[in-house]
Protein backbone atom coordinates (compact mmCIF):
# COMPACT_ATOMS: atom_id res chain seq x y z
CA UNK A 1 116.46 97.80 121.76
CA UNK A 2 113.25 100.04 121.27
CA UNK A 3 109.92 98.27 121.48
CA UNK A 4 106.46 98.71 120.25
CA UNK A 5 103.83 98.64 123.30
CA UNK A 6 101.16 96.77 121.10
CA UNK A 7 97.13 96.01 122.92
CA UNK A 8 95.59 93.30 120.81
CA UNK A 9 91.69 94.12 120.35
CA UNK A 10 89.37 91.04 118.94
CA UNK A 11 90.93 87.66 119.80
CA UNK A 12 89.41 85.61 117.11
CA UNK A 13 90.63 83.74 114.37
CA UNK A 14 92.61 86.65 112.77
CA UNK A 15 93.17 88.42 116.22
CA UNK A 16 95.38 84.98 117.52
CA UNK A 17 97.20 84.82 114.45
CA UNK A 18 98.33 88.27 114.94
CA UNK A 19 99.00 87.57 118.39
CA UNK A 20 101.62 84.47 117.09
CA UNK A 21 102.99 86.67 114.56
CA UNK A 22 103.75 89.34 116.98
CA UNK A 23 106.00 86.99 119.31
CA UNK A 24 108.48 86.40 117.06
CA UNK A 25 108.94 90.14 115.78
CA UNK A 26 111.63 91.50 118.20
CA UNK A 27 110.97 95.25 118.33
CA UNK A 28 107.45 93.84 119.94
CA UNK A 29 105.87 93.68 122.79
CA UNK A 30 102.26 92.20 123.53
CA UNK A 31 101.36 94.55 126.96
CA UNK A 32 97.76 94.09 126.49
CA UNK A 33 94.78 92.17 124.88
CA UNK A 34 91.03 92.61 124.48
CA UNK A 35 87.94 90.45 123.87
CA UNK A 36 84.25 89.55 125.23
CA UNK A 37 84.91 86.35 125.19
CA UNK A 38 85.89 85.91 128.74
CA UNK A 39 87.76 82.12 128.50
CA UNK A 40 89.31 83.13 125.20
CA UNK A 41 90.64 86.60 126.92
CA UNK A 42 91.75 84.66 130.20
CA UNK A 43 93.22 82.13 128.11
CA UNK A 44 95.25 84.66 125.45
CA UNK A 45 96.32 86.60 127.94
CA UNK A 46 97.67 83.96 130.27
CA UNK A 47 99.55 82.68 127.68
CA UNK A 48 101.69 86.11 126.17
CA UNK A 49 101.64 87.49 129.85
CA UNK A 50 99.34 90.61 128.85
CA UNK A 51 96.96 92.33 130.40
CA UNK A 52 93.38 91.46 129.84
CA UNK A 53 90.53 93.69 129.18
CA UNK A 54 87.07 92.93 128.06
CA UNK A 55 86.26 96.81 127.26
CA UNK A 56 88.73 97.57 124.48
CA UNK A 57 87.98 101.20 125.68
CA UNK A 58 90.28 100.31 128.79
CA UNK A 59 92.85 98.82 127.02
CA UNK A 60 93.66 101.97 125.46
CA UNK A 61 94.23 103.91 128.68
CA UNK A 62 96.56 100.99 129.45
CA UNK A 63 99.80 102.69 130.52
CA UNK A 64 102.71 103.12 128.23
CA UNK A 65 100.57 101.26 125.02
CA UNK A 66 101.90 102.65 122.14
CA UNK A 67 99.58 100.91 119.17
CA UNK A 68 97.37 99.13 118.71
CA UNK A 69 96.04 96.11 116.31
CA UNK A 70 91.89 95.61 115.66
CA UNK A 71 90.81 92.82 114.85
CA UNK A 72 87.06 92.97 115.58
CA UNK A 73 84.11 92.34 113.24
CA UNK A 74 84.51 94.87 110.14
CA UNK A 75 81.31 97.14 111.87
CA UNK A 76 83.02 97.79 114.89
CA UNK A 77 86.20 99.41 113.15
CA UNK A 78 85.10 102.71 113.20
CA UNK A 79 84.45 103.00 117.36
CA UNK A 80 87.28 101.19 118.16
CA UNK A 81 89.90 102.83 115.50
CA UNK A 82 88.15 106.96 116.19
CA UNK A 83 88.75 106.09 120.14
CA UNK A 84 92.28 104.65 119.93
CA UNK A 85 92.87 107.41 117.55
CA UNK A 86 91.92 110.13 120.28
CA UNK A 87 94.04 108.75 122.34
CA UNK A 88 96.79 109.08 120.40
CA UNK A 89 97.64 105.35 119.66
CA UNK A 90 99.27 104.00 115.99
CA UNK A 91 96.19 101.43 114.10
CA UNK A 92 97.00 98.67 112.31
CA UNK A 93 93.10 97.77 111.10
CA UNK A 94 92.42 94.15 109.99
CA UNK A 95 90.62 94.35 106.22
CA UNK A 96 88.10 95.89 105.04
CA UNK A 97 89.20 99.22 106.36
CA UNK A 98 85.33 100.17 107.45
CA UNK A 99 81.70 98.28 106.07
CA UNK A 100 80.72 102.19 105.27
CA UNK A 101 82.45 104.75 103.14
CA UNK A 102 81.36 107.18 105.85
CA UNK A 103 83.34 105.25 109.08
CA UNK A 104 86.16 104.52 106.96
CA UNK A 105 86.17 108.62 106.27
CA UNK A 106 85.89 109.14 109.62
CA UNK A 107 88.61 107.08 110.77
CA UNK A 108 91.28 108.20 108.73
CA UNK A 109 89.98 112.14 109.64
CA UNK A 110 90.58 110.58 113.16
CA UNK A 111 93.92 109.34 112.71
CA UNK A 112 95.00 112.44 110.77
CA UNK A 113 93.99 114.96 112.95
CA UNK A 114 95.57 113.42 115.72
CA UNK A 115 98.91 112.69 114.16
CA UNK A 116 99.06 109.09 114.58
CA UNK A 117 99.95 106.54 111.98
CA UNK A 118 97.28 104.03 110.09
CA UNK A 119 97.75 100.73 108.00
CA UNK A 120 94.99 98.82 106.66
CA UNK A 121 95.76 94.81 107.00
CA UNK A 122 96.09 94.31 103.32
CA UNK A 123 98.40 90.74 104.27
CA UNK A 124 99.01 90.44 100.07
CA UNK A 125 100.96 93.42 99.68
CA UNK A 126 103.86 91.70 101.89
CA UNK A 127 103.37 88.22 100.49
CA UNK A 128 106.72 87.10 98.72
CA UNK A 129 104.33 85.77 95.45
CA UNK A 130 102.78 89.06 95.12
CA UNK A 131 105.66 91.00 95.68
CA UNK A 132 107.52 89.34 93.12
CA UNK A 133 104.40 89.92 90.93
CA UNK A 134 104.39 93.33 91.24
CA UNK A 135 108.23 93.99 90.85
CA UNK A 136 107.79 92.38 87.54
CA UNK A 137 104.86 94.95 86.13
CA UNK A 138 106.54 97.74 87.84
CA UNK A 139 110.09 96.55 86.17
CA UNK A 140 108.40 96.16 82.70
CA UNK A 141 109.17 92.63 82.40
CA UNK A 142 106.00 91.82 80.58
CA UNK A 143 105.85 94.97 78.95
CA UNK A 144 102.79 97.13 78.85
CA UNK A 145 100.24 95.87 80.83
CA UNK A 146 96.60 94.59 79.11
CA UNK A 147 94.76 92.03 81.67
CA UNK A 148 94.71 91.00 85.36
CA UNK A 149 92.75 87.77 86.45
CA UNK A 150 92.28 87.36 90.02
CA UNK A 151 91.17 83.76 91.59
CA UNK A 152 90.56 83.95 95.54
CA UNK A 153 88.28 80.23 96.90
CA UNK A 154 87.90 79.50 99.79
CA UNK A 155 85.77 76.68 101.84
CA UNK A 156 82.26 76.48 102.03
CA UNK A 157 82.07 76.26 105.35
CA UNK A 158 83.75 80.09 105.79
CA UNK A 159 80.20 81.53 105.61
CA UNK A 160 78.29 79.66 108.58
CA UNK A 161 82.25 80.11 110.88
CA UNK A 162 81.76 84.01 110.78
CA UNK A 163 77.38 83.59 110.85
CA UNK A 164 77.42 85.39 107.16
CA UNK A 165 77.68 89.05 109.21
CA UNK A 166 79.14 89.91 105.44
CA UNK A 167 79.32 88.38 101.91
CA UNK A 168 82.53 86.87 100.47
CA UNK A 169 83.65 90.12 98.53
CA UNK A 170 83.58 92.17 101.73
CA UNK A 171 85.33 89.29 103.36
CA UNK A 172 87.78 88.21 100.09
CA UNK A 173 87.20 89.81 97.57
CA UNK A 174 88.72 93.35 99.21
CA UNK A 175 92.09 91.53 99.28
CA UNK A 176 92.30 91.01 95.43
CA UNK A 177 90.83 94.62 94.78
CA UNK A 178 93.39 96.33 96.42
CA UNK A 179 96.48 93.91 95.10
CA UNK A 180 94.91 94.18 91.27
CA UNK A 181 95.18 98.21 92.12
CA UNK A 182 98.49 98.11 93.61
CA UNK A 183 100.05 95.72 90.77
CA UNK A 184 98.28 97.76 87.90
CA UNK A 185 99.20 100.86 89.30
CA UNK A 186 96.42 102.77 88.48
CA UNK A 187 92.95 103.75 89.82
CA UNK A 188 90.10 102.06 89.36
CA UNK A 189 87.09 103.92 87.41
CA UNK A 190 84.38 101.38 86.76
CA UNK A 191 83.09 97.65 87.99
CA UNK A 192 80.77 95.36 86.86
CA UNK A 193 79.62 91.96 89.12
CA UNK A 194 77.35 89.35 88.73
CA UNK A 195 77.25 86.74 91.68
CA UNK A 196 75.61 83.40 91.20
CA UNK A 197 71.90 82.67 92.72
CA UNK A 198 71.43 79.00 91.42
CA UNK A 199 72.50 77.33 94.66
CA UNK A 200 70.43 78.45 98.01
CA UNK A 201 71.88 81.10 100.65
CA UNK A 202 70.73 80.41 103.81
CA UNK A 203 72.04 84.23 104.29
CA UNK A 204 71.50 87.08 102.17
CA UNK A 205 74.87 87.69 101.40
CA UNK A 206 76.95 87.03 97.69
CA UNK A 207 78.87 84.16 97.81
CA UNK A 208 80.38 83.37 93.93
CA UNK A 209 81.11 85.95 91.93
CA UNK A 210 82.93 87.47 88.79
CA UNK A 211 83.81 91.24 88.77
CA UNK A 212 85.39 93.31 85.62
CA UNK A 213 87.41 96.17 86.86
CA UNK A 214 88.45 99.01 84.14
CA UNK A 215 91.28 100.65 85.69
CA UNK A 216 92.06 104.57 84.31
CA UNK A 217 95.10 103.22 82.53
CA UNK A 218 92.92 101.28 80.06
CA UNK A 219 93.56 97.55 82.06
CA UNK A 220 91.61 95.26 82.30
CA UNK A 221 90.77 93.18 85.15
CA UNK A 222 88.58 90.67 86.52
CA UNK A 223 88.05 88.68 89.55
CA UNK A 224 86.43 85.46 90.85
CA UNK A 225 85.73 85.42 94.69
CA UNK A 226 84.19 82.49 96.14
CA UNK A 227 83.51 80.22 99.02
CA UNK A 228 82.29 76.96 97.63
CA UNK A 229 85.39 74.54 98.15
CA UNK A 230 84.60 71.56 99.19
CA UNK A 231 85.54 71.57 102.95
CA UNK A 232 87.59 68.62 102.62
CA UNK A 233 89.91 70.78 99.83
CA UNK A 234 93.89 69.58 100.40
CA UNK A 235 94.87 73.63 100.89
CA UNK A 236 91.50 74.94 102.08
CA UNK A 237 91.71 77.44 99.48
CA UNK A 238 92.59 78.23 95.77
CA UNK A 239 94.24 81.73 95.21
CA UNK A 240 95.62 82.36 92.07
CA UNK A 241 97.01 85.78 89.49
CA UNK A 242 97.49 85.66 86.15
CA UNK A 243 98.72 88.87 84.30
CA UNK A 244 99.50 89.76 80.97
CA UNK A 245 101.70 92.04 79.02
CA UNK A 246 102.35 92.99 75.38
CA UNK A 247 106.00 91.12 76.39
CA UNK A 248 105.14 88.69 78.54
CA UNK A 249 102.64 87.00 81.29
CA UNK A 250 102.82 85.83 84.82
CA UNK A 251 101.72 83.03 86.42
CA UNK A 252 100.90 82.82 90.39
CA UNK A 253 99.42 80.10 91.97
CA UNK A 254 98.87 79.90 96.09
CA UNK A 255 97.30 76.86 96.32
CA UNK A 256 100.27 74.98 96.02
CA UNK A 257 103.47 76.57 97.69
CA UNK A 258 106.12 73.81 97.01
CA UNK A 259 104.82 71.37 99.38
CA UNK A 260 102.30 68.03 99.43
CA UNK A 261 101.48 65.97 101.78
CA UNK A 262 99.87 62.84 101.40
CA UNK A 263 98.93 60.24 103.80
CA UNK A 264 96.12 56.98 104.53
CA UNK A 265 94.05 60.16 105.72
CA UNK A 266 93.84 62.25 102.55
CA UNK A 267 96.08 65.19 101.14
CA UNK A 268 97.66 68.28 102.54
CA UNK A 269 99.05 71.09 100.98
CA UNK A 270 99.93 73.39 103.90
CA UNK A 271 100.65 77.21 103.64
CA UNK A 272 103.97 78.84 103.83
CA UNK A 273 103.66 81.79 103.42
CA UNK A 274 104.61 84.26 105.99
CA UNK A 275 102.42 87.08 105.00
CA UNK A 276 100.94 88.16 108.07
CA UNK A 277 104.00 87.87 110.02
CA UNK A 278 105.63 90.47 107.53
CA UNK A 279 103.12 92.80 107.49
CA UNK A 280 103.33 92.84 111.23
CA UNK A 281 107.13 93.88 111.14
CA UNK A 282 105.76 96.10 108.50
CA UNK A 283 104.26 97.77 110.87
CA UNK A 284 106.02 97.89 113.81
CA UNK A 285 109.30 98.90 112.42
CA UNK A 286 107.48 102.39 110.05
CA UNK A 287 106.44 103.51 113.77
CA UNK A 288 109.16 102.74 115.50
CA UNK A 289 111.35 104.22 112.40
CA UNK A 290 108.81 107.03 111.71
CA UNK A 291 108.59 106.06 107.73
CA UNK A 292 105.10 106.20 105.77
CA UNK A 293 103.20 102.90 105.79
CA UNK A 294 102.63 100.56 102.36
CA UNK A 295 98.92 100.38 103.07
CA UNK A 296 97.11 103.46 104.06
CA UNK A 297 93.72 104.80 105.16
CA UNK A 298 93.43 105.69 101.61
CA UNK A 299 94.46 102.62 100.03
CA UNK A 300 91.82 101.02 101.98
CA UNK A 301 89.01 103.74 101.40
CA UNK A 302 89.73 102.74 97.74
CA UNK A 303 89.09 99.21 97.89
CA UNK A 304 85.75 99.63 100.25
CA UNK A 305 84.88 101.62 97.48
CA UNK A 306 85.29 99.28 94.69
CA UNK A 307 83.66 96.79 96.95
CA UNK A 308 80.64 98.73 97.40
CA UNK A 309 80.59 99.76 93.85
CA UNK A 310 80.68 95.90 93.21
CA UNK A 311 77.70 94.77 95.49
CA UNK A 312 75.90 97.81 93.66
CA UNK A 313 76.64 96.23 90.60
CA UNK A 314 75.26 93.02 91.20
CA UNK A 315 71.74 94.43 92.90
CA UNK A 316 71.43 96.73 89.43
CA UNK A 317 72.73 93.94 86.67
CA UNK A 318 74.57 97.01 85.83
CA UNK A 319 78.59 98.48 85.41
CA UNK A 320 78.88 101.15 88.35
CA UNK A 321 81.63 104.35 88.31
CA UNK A 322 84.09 103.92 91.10
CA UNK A 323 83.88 107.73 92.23
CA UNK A 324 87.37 109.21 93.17
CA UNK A 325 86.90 111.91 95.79
């Protein structure tokens, strides 16, 4: 059987999950892994048998790597996904594609010129709910479309874990951008946020807030990202999509996935979902198959865009054009 030669760079919360998801996909193989974290690197690497690196520069040059995963902080995207890109290595690039418009340009231009293939880690496109979501629009089963809600919560305590480097649309709010776009079907021409300031930030970042998206086809959408769950919350998050038709609506609702748990200690709803784990295969099997990926450079170009027209918006109290070149 043909394998993927995968290198692993950023080993943190999202990095480990790919590395988990990766085991059980067949046509990979884990050769290599990369982090500064020297006890988390030892440790990782130890454990899948990989080569460690703590330059992610080296682990490119590692012999026979075919691809590679980053998983870094979104401001190191750009160095890491230009040099594997030179060096002629497939990038799979954990969301948002780039914190700039300019270093997500530049690393698509990167991956293009040098032939090699790019997918931005947009995990909803290959989640079962949202599939089904979108197979429904796209089959007309609701009829024309006229609205698209979009909940995404998460725990308070998700600003202080990541030391609020970003706000929670950069960090959640680019997942329900892109999925509203990719269910809709259409581009995106305007956005108007607010975020809420009646509760201290002890960083200067947006962390509640409600965005209307016109889309060119004449839907409308809108979007509450957060991070103010309790951090006791049974599911740890509350993700939810409601759409409606002329001929019908649609329901979705993430925070509950079929299964409750409740014992002396309190109440668990645990996820099922196997998102990541299919985008991984996603991946793996479009390289090793040479077919187009689901989520391009230019799907996530698109969203940082809407993002940064969104975080305009709020500074200017204001509705902001989502350019299209």
């Amino acid at each position: 059987m043909e394998k993927l030669n995968i290198g692993i760079i950023g080993l943190g919360a999202i990095g480990q999950k790919h590395c988990d998801a990766l085991k059980e996909i067949n046509r990979a193989n884990i050769v290599a892994v990369a982090d500064v974290d020297e006890s988390v690197l030892t440790k990782t690497a130890n454990q899948l048998n990989a080569t460690p690196y703590a330059d992610f520069k080296k682990l490119i040059d590692h012999p026979g790597l075919d691809a590679v995963i980053v998983a870094m902080p979104d401001h190191m995207h750009r160095e890491a996904c230009v040099s594997a890109a030179e060096a002629g290595k497939h990038i799979l690039v954990e969301k948002p594609l780039a914190t700039t418009l300019d270093d997500g340009k530049a690393i698509i231009a990167a991956t293009e010129k040098n032939n090699v293939q790019l997918m931005v880690g947009f995990s909803l496109r290959f989640s079962l709910h949202y599939q089904k979501a979108r197979d429904a629009v796209k089959e007309g089963k609701l009829g024309d479309l006229v609205s698209i809600f979009a909940r995404r919560l998460n725990v308070i305590t998700q600003s202080e874990r990541i030391n609020g480097r970003c706000g929670v649309l950069t960090f959640l709010g680019v997942h329900d951008f892109d999925a509203m776009r990719w269910i809709v079907g259409s581009e995106p021409v305007s956005i108007y946020s607010e975020s809420s300031t009646s509760v201290p930030s002890p960083y200067p970042i947006e962390n509640e807030t409600f965005s209307i998206i016109r889309f060119e086809n004449g839907v409308i959408g809108c979007a509450h990202i957060g991070w103010y769950l309790p951090a006791q919350h049974p599911a740890g998050r509350d993700f939810k999509l409601d759409i409606t038709g002329n001929k019908g609506c649609l329901n979705l609702d993430q925070m509950r996935q079929g299964i409750e748990i409740y014992t002396q200690n309190g109440a668990k709803f645990p996820s099922v979902s196997t998102g990541l784990l299919d985008e991984d295969s996603t991946f793996v099997n479009c390289i090793l198959d040479n077919k187009p990926m689901p989520a391009t450079g230019k799907d996530g170009l698109i969203a940082l865009k809407m993002v940064q027209a969104a975080l305009e918006s709020i500074k200017t109290h204001q509705p902001v054009k989502i350019e299209s070149n």
